[in-house]
PDB file of N, CA and C in Angstrom:
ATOM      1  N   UNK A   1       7.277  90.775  12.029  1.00  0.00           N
ATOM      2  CA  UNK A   1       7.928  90.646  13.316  1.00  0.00           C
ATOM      3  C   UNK A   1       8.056  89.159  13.649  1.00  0.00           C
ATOM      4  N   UNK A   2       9.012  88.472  14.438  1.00  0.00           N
ATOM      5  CA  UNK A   2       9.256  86.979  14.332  1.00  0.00           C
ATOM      6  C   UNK A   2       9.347  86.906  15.852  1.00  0.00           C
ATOM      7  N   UNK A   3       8.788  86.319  16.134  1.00  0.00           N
ATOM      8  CA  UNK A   3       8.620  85.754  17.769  1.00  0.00           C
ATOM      9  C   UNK A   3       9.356  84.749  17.764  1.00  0.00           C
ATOM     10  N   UNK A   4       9.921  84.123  18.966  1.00  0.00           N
ATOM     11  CA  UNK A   4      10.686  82.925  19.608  1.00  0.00           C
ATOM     12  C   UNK A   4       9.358  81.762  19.374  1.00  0.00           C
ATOM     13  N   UNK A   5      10.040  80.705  19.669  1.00  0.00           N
ATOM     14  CA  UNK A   5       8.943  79.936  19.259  1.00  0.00           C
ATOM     15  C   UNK A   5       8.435  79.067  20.218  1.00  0.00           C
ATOM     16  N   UNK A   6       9.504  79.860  21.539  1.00  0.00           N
ATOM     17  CA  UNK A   6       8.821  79.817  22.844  1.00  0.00           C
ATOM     18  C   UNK A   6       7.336  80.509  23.142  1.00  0.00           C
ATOM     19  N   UNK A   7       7.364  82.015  22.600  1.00  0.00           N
ATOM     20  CA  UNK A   7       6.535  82.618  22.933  1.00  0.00           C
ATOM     21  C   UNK A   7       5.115  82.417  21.855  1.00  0.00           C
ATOM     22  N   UNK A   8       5.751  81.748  20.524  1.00  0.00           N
ATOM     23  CA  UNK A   8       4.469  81.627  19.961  1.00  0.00           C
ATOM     24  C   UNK A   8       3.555  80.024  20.222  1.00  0.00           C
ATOM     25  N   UNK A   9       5.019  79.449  21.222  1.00  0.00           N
ATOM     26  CA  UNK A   9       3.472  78.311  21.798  1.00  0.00           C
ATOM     27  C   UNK A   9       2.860  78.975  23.067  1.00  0.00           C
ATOM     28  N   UNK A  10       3.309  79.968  23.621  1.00  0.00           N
ATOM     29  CA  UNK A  10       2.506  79.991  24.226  1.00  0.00           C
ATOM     30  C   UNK A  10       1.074  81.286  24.567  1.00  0.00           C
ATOM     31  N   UNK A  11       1.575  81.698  23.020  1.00  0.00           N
ATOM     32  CA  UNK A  11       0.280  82.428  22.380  1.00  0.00           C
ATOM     33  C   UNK A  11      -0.249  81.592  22.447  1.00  0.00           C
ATOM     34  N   UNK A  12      -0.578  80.634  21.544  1.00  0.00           N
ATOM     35  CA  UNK A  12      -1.102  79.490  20.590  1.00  0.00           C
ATOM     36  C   UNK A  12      -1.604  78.860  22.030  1.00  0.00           C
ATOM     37  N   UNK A  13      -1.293  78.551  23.514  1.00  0.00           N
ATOM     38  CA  UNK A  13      -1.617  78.008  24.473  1.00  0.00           C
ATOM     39  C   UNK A  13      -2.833  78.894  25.126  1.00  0.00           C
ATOM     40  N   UNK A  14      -2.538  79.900  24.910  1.00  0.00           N
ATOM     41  CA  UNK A  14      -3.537  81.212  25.711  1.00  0.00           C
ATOM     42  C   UNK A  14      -4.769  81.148  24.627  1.00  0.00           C
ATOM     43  N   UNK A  15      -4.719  81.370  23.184  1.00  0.00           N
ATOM     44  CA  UNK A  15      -5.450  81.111  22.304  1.00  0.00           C
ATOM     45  C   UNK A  15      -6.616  80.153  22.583  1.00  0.00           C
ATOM     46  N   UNK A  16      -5.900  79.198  22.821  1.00  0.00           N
ATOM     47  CA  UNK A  16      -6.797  77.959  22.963  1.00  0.00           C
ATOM     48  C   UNK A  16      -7.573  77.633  23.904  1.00  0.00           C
ATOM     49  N   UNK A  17      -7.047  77.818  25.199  1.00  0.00           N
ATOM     50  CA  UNK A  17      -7.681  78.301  26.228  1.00  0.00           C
ATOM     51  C   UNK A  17      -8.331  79.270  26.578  1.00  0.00           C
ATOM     52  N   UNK A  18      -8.380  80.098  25.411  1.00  0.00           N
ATOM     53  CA  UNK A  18      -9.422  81.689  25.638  1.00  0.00           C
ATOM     54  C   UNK A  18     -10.928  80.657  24.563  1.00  0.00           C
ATOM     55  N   UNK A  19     -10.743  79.851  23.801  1.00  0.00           N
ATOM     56  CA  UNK A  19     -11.762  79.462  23.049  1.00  0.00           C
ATOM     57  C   UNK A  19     -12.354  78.405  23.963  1.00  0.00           C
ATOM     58  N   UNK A  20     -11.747  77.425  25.131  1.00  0.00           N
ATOM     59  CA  UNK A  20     -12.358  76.326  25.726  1.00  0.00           C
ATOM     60  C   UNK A  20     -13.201  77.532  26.890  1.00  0.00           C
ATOM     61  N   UNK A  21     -12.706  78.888  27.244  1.00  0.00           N
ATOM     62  CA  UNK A  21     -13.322  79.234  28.330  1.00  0.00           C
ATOM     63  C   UNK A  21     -14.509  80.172  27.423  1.00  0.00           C
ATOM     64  N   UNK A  22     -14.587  80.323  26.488  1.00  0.00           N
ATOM     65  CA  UNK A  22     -15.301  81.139  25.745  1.00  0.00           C
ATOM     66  C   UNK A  22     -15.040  82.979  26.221  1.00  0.00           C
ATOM     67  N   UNK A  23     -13.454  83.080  26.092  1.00  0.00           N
ATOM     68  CA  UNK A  23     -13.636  84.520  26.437  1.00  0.00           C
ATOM     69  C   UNK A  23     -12.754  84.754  25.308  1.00  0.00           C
ATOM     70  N   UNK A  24     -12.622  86.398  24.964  1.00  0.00           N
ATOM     71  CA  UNK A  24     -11.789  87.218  24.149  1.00  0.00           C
ATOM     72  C   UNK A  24     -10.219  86.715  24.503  1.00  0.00           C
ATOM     73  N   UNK A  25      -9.603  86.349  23.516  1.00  0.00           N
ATOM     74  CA  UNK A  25      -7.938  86.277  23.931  1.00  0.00           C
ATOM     75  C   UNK A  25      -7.412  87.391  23.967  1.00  0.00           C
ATOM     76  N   UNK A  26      -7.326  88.333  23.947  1.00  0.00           N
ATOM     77  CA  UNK A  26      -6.928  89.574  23.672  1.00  0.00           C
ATOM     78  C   UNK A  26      -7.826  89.951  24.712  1.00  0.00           C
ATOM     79  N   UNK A  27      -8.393  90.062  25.627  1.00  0.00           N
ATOM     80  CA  UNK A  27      -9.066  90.675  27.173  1.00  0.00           C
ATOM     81  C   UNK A  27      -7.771  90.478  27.939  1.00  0.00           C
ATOM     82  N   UNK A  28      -7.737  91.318  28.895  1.00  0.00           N
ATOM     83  CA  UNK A  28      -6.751  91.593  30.167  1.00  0.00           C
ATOM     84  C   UNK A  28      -7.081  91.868  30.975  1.00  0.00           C
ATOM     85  N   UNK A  29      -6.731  90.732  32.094  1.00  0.00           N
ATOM     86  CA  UNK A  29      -7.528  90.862  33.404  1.00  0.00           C
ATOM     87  C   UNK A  29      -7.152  92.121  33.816  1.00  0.00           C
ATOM     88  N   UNK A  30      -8.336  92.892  34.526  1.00  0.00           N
ATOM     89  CA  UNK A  30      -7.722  94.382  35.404  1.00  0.00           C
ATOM     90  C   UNK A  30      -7.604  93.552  37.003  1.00  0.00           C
ATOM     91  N   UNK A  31      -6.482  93.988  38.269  1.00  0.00           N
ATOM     92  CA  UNK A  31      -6.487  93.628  39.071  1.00  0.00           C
ATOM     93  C   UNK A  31      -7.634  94.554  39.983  1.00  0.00           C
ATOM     94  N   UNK A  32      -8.031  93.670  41.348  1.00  0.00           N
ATOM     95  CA  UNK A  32      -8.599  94.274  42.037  1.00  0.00           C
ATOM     96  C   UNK A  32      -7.836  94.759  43.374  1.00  0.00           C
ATOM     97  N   UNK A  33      -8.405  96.220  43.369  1.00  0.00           N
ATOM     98  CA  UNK A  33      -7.562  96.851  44.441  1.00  0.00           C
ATOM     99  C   UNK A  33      -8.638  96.909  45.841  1.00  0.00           C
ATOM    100  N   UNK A  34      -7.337  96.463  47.200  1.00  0.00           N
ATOM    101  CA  UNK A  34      -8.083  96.182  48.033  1.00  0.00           C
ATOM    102  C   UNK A  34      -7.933  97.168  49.070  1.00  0.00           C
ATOM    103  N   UNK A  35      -8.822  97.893  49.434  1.00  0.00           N
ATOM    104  CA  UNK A  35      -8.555  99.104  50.691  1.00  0.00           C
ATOM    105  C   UNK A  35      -7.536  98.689  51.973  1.00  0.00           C
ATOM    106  N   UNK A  36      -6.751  99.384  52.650  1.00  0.00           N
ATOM    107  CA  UNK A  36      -5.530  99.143  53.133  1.00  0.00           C
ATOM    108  C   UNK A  36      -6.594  98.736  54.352  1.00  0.00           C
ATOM    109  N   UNK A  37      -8.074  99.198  55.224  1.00  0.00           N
ATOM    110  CA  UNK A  37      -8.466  98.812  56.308  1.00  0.00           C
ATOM    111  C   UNK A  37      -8.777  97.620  56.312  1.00  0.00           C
ATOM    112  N   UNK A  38      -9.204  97.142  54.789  1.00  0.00           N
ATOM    113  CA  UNK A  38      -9.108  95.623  54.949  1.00  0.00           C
ATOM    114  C   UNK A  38      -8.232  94.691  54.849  1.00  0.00           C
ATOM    115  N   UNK A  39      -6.983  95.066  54.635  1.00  0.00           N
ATOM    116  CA  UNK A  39      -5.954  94.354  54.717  1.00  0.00           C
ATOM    117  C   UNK A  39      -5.711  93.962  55.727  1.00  0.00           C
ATOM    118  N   UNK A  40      -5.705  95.045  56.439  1.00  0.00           N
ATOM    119  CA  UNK A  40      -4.938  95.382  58.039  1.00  0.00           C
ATOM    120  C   UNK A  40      -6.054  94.444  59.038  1.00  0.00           C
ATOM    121  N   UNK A  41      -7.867  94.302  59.140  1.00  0.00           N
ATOM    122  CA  UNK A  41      -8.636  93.394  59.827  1.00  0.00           C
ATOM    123  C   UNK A  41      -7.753  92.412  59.893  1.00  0.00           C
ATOM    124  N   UNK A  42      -7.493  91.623  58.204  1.00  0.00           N
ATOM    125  CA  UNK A  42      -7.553  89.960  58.060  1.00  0.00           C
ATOM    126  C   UNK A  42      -6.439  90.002  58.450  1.00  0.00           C
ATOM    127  N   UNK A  43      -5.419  90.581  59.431  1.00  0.00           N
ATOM    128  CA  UNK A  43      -4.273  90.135  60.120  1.00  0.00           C
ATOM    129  C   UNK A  43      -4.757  89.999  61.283  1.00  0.00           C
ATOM    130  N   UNK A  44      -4.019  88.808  61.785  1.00  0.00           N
ATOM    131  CA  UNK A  44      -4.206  88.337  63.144  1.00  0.00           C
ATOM    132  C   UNK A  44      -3.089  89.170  63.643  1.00  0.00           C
ATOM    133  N   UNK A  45      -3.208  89.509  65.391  1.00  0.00           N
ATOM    134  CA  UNK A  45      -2.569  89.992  65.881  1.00  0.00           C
ATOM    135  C   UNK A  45      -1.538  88.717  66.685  1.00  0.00           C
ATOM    136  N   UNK A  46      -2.464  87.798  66.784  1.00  0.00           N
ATOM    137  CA  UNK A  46      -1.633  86.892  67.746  1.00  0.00           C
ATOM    138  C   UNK A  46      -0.972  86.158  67.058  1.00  0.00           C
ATOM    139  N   UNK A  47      -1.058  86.281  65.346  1.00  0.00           N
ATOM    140  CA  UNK A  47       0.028  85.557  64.587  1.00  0.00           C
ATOM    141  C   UNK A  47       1.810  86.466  64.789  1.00  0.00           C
ATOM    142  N   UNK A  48       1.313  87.652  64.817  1.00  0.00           N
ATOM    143  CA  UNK A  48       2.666  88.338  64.652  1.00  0.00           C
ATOM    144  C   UNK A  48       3.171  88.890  66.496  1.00  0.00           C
ATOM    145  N   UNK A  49       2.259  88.139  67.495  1.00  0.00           N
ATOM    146  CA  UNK A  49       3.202  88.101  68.850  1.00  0.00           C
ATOM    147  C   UNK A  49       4.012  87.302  68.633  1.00  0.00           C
ATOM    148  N   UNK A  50       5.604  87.254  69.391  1.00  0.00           N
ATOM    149  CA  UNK A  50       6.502  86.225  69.218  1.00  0.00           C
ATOM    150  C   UNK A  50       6.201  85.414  70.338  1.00  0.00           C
ATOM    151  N   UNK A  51       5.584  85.515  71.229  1.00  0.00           N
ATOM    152  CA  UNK A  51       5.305  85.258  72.473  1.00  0.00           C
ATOM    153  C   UNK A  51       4.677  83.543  71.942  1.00  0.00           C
ATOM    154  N   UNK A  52       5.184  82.453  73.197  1.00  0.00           N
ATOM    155  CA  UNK A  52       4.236  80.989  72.087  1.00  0.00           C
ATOM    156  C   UNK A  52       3.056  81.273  72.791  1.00  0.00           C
ATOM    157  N   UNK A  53       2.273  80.604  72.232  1.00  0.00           N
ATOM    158  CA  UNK A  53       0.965  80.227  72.820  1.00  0.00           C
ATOM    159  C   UNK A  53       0.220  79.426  73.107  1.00  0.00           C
ATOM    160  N   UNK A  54      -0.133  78.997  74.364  1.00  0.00           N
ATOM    161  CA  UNK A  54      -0.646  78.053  74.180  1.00  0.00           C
ATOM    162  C   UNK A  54      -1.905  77.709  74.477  1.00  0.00           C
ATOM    163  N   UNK A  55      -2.238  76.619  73.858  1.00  0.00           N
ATOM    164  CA  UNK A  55      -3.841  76.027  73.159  1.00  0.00           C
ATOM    165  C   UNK A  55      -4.142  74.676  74.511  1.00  0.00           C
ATOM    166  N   UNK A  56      -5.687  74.729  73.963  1.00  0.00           N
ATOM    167  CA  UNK A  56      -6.112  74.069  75.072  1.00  0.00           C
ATOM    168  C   UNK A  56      -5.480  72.677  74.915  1.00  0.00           C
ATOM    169  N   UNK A  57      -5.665  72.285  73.219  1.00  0.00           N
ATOM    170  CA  UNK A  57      -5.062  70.863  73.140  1.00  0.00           C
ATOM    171  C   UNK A  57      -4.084  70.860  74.191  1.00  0.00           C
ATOM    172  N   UNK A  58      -3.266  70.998  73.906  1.00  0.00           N
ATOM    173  CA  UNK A  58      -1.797  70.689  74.720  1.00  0.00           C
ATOM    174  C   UNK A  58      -2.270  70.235  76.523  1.00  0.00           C
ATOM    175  N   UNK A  59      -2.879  71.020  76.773  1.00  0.00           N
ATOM    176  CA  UNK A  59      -3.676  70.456  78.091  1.00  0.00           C
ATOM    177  C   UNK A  59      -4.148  69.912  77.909  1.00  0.00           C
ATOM    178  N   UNK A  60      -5.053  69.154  77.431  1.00  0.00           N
ATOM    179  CA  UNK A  60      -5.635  67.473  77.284  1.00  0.00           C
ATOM    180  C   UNK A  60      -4.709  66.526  76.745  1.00  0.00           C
ATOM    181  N   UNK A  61      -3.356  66.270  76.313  1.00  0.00           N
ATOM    182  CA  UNK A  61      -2.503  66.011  76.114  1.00  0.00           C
ATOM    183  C   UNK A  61      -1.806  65.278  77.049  1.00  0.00           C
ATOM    184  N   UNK A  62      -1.799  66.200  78.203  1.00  0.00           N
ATOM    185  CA  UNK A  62      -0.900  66.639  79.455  1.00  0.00           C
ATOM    186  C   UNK A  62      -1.707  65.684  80.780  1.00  0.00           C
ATOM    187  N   UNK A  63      -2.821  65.447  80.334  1.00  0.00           N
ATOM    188  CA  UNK A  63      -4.103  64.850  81.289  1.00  0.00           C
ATOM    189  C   UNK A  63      -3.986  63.269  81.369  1.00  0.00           C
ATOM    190  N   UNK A  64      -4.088  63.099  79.735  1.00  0.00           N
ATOM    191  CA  UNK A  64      -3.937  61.504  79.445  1.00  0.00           C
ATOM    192  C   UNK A  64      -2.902  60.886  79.702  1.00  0.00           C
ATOM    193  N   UNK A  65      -3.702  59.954  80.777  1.00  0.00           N
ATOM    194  CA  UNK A  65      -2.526  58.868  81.203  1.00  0.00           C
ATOM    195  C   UNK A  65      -1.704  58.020  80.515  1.00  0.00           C
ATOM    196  N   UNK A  66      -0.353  58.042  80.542  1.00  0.00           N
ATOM    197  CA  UNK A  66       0.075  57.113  79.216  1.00  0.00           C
ATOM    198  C   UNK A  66       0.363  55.502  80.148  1.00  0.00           C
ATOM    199  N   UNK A  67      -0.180  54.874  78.715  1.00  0.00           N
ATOM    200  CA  UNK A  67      -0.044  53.321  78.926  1.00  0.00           C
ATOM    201  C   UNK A  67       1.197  52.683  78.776  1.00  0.00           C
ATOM    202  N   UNK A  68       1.670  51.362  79.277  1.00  0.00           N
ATOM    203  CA  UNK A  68       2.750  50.573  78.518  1.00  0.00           C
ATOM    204  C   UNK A  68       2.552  49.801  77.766  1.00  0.00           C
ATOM    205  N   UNK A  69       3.779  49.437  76.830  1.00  0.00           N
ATOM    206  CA  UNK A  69       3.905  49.397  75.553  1.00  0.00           C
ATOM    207  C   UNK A  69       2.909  47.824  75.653  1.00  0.00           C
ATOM    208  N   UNK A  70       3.175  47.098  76.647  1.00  0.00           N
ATOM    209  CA  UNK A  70       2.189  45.754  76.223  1.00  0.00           C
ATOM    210  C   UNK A  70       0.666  45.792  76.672  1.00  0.00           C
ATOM    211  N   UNK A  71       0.382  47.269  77.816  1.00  0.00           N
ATOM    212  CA  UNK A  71      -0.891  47.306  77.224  1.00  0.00           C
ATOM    213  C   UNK A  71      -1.741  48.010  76.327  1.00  0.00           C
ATOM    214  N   UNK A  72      -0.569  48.399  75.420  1.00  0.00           N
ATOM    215  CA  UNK A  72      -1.441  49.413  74.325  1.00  0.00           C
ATOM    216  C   UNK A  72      -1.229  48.238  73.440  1.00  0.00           C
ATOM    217  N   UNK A  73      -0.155  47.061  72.975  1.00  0.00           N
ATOM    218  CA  UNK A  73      -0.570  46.102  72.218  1.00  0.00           C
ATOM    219  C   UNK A  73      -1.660  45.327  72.483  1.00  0.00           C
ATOM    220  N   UNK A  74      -2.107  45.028  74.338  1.00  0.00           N
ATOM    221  CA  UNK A  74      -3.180  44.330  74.568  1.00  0.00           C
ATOM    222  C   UNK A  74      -4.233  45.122  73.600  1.00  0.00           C
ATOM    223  N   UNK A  75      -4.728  46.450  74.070  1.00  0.00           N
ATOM    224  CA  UNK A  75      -5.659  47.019  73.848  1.00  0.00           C
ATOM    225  C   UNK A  75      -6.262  46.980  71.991  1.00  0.00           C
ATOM    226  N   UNK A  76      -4.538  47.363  71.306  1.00  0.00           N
ATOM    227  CA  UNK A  76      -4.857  46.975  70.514  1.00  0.00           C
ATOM    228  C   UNK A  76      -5.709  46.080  69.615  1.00  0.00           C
ATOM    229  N   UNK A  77      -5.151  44.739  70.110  1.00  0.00           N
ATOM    230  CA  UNK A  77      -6.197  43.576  69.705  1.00  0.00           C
ATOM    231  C   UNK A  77      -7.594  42.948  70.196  1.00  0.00           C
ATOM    232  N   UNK A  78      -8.085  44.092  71.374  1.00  0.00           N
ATOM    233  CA  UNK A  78      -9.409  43.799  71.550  1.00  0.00           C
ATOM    234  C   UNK A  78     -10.404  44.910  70.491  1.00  0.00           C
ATOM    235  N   UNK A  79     -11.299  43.949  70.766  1.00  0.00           N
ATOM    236  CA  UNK A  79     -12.368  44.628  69.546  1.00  0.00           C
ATOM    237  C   UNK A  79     -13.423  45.650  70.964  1.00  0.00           C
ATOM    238  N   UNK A  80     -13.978  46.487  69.881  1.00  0.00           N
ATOM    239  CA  UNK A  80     -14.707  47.198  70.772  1.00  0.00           C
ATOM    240  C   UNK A  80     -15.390  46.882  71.895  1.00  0.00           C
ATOM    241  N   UNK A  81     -15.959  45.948  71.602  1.00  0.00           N
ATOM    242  CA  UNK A  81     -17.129  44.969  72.419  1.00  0.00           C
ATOM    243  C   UNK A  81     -16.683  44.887  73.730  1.00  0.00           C
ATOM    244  N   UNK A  82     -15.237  44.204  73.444  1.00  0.00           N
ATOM    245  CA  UNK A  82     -14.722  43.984  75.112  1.00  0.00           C
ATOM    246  C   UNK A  82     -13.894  45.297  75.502  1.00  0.00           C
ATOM    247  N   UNK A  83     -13.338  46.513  74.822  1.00  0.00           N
ATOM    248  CA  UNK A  83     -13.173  47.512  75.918  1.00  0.00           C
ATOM    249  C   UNK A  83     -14.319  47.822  76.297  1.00  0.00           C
ATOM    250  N   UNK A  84     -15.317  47.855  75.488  1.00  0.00           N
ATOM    251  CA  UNK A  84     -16.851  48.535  76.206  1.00  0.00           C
ATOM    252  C   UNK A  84     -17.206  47.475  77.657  1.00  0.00           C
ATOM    253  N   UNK A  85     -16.904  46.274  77.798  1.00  0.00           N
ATOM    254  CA  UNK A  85     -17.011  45.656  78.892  1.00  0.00           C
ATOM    255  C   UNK A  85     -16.344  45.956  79.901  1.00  0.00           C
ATOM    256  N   UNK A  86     -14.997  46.451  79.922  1.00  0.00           N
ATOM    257  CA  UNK A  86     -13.932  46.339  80.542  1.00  0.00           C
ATOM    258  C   UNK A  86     -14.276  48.002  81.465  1.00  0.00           C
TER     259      UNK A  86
END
C-alpha cells in the first residue's frame, strides 16, 4: 500500500513523538464524556442575558476627578516623595 508522503511524515512525526513521550504509537486516545448537568452548571447565566451590565469598576471610574493636561504632566515629573508631601 503507498501512502502520500504527506501522510508518511506525519506518521514518522507521531512515531517520534510517541518514543520522546514514552507511550505506544499505535494507542488512541478514548474521549471523555461529560454529563449534560455539568455542562449546563459551568454556564453562566449572566453571560447569555443581552441585557449590559454593569460592574462596580465603571463607578469608580465615574468618581475620579479628572485633571488637566499640565497637571498630569506636573504630576508626572514629581517623584513620590513630594506627592506624599503635597
Amino acid at each position: 500500500m503507498e501512502l502520500h508522503r504527506a501522510t508518511e511524515k506525519v506518521l514518522l512525526f507521531k512515531s517520534e513523538r510517541a518514543k520522546i513521550l514514552s507511550v505506544d504509537p499505535n494507542a488512541v486516545a478514548q474521549p471523555v464524556a461529560i454529563g449534560e448537568e455539568k455542562a449546563k452548571e459551568d454556564i453562566n447565566p449572566v453571560i447569555l442575558n443581552k441585557e449590559p451590565v454593569i460592574l462596580a469598576d465603571d463607578e469608580l471610574e465615574e468618581e475620579m476627578p479628572k485633571l488637566s493636561k499640565g497637571k498630569l504632566k506636573k504630576l508626572c515629573r514629581m517623584t513620590v516623595e513630594e506627592v506624599k508631601q503635597k
